[in-house]
C-alpha atoms as a PDB file:
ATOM      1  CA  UNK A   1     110.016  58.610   4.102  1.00  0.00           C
ATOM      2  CA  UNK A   2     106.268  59.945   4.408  1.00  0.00           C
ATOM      3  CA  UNK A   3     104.993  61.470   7.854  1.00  0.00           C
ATOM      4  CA  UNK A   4     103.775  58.796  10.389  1.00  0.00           C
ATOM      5  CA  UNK A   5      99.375  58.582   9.906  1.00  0.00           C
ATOM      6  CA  UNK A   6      97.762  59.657  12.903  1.00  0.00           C
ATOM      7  CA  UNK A   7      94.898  57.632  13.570  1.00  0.00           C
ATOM      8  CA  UNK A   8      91.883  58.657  15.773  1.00  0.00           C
ATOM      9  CA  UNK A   9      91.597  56.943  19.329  1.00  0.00           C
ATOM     10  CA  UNK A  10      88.249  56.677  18.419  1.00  0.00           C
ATOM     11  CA  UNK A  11      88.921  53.908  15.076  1.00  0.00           C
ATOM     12  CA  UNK A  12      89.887  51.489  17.986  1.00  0.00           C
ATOM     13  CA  UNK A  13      86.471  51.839  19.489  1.00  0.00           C
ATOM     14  CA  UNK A  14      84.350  49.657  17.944  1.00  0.00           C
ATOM     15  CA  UNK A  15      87.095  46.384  17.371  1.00  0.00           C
ATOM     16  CA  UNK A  16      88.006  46.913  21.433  1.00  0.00           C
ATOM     17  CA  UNK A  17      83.759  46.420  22.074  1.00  0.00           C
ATOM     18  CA  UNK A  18      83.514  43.567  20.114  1.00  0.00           C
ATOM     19  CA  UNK A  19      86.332  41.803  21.206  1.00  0.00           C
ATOM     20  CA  UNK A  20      84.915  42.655  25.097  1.00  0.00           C
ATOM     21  CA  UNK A  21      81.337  41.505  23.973  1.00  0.00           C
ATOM     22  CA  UNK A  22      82.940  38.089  22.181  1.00  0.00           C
ATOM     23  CA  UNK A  23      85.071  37.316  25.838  1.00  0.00           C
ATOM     24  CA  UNK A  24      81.562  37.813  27.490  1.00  0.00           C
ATOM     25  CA  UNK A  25      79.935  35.689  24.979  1.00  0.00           C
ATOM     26  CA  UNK A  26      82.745  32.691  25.603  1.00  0.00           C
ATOM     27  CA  UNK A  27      82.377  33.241  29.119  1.00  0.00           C
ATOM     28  CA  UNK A  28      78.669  33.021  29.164  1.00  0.00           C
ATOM     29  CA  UNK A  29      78.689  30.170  26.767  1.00  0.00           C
ATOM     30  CA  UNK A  30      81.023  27.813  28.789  1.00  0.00           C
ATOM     31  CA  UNK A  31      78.778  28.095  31.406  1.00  0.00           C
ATOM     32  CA  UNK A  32      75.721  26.017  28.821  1.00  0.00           C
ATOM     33  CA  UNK A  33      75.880  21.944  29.000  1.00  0.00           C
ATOM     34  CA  UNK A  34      78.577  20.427  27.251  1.00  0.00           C
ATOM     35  CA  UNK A  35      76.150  19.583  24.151  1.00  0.00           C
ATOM     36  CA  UNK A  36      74.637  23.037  24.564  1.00  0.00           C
ATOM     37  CA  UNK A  37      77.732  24.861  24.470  1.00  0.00           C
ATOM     38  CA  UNK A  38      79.215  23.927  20.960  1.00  0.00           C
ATOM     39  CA  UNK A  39      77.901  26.023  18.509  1.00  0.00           C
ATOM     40  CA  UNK A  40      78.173  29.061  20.790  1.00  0.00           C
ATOM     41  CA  UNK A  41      81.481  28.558  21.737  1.00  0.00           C
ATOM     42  CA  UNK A  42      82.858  27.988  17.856  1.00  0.00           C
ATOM     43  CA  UNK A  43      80.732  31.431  17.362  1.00  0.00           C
ATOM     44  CA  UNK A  44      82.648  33.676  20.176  1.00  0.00           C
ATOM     45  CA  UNK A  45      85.694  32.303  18.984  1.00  0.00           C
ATOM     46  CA  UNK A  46      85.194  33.145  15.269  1.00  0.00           C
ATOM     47  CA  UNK A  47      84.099  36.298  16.415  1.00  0.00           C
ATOM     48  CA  UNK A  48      86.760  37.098  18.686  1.00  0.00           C
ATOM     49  CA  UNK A  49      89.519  36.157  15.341  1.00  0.00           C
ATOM     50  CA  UNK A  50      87.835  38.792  13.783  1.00  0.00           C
ATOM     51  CA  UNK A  51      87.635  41.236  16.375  1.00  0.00           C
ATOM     52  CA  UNK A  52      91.193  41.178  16.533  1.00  0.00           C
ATOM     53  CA  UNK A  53      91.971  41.121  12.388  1.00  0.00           C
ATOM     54  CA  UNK A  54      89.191  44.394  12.516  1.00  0.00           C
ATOM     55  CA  UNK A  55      91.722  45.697  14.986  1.00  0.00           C
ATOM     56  CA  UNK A  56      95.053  45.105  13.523  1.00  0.00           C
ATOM     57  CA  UNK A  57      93.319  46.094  10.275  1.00  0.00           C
ATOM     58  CA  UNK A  58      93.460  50.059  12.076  1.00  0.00           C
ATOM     59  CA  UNK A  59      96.699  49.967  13.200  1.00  0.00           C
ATOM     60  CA  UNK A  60      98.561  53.034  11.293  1.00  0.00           C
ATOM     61  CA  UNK A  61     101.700  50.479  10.468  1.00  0.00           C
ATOM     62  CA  UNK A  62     103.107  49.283   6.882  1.00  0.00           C
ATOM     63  CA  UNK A  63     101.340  45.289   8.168  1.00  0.00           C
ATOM     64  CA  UNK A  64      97.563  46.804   9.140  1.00  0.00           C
ATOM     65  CA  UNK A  65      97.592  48.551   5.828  1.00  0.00           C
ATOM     66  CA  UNK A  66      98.217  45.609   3.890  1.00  0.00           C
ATOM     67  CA  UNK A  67      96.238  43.110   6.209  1.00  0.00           C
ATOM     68  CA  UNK A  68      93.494  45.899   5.535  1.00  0.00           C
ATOM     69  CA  UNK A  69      93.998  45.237   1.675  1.00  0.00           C
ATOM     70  CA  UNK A  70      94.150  41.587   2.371  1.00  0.00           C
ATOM     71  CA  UNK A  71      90.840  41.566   3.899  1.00  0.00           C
ATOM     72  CA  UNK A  72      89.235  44.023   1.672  1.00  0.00           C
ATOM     73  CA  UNK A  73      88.462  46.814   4.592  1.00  0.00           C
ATOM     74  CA  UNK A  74      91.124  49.422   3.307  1.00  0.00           C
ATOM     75  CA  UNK A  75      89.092  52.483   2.089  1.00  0.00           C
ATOM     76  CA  UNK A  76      89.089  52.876  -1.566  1.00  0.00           C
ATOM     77  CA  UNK A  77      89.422  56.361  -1.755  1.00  0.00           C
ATOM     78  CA  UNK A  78      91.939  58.883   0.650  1.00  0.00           C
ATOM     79  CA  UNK A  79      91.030  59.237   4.726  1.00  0.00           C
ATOM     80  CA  UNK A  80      90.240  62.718   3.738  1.00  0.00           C
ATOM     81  CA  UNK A  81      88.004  62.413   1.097  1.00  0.00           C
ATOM     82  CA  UNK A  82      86.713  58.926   2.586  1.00  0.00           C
ATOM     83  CA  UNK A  83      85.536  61.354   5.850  1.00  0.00           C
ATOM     84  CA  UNK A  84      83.071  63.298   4.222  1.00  0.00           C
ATOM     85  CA  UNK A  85      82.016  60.562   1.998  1.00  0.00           C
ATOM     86  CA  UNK A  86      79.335  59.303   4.603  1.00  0.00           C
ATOM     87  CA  UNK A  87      76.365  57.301   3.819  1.00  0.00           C
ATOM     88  CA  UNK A  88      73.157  59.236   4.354  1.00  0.00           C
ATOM     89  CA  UNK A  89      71.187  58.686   7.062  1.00  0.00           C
ATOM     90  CA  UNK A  90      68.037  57.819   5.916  1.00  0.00           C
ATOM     91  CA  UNK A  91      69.646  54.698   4.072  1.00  0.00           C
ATOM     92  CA  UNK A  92      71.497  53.874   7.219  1.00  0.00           C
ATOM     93  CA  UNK A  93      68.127  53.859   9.218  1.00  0.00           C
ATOM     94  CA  UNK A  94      66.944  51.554   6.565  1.00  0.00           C
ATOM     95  CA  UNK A  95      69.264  49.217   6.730  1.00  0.00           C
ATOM     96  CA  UNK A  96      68.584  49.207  10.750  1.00  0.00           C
ATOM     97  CA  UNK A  97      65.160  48.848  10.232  1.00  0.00           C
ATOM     98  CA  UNK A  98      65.440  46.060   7.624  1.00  0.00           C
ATOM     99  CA  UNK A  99      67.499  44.251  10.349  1.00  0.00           C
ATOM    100  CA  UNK A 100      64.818  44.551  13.138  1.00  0.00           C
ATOM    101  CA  UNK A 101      62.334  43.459  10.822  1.00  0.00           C
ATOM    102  CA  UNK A 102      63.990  40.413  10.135  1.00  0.00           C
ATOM    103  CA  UNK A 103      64.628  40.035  14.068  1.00  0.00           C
ATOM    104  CA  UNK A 104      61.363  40.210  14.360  1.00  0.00           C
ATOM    105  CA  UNK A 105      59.810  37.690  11.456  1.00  0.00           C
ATOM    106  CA  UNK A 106      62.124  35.352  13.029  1.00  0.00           C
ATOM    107  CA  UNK A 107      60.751  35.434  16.153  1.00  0.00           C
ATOM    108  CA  UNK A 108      57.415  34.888  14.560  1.00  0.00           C
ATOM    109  CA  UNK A 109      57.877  32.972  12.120  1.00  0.00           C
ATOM    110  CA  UNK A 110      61.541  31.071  12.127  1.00  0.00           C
ATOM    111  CA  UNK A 111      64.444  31.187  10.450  1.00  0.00           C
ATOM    112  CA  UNK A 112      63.402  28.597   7.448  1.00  0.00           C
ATOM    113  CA  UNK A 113      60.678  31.051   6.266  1.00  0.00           C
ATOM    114  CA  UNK A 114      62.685  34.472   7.598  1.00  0.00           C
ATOM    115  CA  UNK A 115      65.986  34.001   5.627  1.00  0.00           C
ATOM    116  CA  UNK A 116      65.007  33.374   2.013  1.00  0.00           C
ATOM    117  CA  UNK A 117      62.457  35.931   2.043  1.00  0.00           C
ATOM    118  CA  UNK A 118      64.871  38.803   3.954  1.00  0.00           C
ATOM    119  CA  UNK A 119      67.273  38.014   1.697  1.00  0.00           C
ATOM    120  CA  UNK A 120      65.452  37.697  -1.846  1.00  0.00           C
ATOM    121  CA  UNK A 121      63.895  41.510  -0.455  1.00  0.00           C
ATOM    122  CA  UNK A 122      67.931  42.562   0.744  1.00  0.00           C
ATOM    123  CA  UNK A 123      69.174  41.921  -2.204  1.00  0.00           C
ATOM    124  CA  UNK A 124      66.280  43.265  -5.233  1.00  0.00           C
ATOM    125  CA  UNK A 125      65.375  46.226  -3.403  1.00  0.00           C
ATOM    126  CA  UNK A 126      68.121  47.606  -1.484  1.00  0.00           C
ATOM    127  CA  UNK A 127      70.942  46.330  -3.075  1.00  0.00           C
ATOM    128  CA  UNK A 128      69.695  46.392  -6.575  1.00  0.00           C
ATOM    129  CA  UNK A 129      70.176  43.035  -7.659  1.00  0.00           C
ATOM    130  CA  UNK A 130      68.881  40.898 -10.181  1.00  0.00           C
ATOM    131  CA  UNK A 131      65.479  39.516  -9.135  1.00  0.00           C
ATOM    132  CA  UNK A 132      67.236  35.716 -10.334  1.00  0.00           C
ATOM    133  CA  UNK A 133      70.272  36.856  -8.164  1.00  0.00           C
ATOM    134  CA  UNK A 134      67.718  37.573  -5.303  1.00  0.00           C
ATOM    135  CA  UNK A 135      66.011  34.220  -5.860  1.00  0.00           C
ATOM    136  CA  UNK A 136      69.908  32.155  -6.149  1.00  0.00           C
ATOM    137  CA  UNK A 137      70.967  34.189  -2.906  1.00  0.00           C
ATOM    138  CA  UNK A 138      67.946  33.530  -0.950  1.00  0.00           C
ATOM    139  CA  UNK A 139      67.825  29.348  -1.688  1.00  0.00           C
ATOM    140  CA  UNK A 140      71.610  29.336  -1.265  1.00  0.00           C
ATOM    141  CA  UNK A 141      71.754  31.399   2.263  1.00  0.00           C
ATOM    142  CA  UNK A 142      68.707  28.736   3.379  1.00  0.00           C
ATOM    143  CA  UNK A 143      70.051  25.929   2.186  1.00  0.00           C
ATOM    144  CA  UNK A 144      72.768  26.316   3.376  1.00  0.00           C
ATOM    145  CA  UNK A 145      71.589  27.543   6.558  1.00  0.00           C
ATOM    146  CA  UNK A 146      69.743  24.117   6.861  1.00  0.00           C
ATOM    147  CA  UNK A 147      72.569  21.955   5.939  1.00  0.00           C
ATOM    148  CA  UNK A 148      75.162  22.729   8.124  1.00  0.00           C
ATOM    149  CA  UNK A 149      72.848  23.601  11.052  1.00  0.00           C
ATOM    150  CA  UNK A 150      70.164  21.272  10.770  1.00  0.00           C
ATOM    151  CA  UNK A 151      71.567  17.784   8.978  1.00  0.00           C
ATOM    152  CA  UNK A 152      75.394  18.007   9.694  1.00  0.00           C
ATOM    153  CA  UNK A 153      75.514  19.507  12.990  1.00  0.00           C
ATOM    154  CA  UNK A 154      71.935  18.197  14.417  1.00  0.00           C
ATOM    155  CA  UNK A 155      70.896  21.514  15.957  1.00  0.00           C
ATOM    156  CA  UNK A 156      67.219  22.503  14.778  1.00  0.00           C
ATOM    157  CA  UNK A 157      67.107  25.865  13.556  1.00  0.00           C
ATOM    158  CA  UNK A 158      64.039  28.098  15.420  1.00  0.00           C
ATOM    159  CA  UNK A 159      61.006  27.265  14.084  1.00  0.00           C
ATOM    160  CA  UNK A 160      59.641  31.078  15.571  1.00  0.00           C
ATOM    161  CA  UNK A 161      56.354  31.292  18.035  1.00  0.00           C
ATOM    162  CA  UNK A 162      53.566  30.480  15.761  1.00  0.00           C
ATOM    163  CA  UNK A 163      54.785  27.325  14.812  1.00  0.00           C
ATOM    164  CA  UNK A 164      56.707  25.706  18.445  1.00  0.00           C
END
């Protein structure tokens, strides 16, 4: 029998916010109009399911290792080695900034214009894709994005502040 894995108080941290910030997201959404309400509410409750996977995924038991594997967020290499493995910062601040800039163009600009290009530039430059990859992931993401939001469930995607 191996020794019991002690896990950090601190690994619990992140799935106990969420699942606090998806309640207060459900709680502020049920207060919209009934038509207003829908596409929030099916958000805080997909995000509260997998607040609580990310959680049981930590647990230090034979089921959150496996539901970890399941899932794909078991670390490929030992907690030891996985520790000191970090990702540098600089790349990290990228990634922030890359998300803030694409907060921002949407604000401008809307989500029809925002998405294919932040996601043609995501993939070709930072994660080293294929420029055809970039192209099929951007028109897939905004098609997509248009389908199910605008045509099947009738809610108009923003269209930003230059063009309302």
């Amino acid at each position: 029998m191996s020794a019991p894995v002690r896990v950090s108080p601190y690994e619990f941290v992140a799935p106990v916010f969420f699942l606090a910030f998806s309640a207060a997201f459900l709680l502020v959404a049920y207060g919209y109009g009934e038509a207003s309400r829908e596409v929030p509410v099916a958000v805080g409750y997909a995000a509260l399911v997998l607040a609580f996977v990310d959680l049981l995924t930590r647990l230090p038991t034979a089921f959150g290792r496996r539901l970890a594997q399941l899932v794909g967020s078991a670390p490929e290499t030992a907690p030891a080695d996985h520790a000191n493995a970090g990702v540098p910062l600089a790349r990290e601040a990228g990634a922030i900034v890359s998300l803030a800039c694409f907060v921002a163009s949407t604000l401008a600009v809307g989500m029809l214009i925002t998405t294919p290009v932040y996601v043609y530039l995501y993939m070709v430059f930072w994660g080293g894709r294929a420029r055809w990859h970039g192209l099929l992931g951007a028109v897939g993401a905004t098609a997509f994005a248009y389908l199910v939001f605008e045509l099947l469930l009738r809610y108009p995607l923003y269209r930003g502040t230059l063009f309302d």
